[in-house]
N, C-alpha and C. Protein backbone atom coordinates (compact mmCIF):
# COMPACT_ATOMS: atom_id res chain seq x y z
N UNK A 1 7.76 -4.27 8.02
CA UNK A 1 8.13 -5.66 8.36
C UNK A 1 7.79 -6.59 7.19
N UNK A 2 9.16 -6.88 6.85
CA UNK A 2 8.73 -7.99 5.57
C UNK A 2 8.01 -9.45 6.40
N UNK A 3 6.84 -10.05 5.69
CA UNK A 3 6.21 -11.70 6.19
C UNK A 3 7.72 -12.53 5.64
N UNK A 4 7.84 -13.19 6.92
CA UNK A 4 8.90 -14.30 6.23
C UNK A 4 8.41 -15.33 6.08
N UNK A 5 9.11 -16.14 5.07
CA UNK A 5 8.80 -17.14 4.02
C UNK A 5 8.81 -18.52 5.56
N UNK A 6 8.79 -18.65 6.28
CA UNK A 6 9.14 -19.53 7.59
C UNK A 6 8.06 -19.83 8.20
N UNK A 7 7.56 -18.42 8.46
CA UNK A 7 6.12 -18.11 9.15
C UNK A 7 4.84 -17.99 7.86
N UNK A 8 4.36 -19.58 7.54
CA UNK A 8 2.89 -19.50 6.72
C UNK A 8 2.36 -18.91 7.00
N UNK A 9 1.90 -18.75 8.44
CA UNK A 9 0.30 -17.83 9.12
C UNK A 9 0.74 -16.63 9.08
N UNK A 10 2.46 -15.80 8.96
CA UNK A 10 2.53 -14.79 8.53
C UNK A 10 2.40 -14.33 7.44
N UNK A 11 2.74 -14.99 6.63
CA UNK A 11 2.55 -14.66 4.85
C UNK A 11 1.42 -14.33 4.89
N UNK A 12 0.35 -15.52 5.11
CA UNK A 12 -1.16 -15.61 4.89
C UNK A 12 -1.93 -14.46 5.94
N UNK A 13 -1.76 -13.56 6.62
CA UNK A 13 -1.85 -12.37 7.18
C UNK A 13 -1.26 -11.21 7.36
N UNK A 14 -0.87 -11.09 6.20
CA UNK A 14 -0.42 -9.82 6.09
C UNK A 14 -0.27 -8.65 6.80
N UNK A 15 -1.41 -8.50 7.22
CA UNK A 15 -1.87 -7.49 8.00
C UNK A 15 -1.68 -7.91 9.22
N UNK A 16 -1.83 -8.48 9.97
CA UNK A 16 -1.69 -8.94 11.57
C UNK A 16 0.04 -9.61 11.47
N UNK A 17 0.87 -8.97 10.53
CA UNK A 17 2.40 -9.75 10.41
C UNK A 17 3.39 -8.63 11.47
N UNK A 18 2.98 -7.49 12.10
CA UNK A 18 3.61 -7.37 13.05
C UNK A 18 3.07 -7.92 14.67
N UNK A 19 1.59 -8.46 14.78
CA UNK A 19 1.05 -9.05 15.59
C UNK A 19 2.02 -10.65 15.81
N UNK A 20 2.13 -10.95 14.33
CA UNK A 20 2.04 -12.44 14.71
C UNK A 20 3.57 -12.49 14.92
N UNK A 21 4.56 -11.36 14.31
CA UNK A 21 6.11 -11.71 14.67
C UNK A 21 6.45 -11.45 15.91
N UNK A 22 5.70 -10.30 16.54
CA UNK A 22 5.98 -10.10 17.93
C UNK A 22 5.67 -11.32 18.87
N UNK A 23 4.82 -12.10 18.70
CA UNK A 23 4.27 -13.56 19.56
C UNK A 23 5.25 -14.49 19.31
N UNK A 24 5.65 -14.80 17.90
CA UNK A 24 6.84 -15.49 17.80
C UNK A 24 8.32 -14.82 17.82
């Protein structure tokens, strides 16, 4: 899962970026 450029708190967590895309 690429962090998209949209989602800051995804970029900036890398690691929790399939956590945080599934919530959004």
């Amino acid at each position: 899962m690429t962090p998209q450029p949209i989602d800051m708190e995804v970029t900036t967590n890398a690691g929790n970026t399939t956590k945080h895309v599934s919530s959004k």
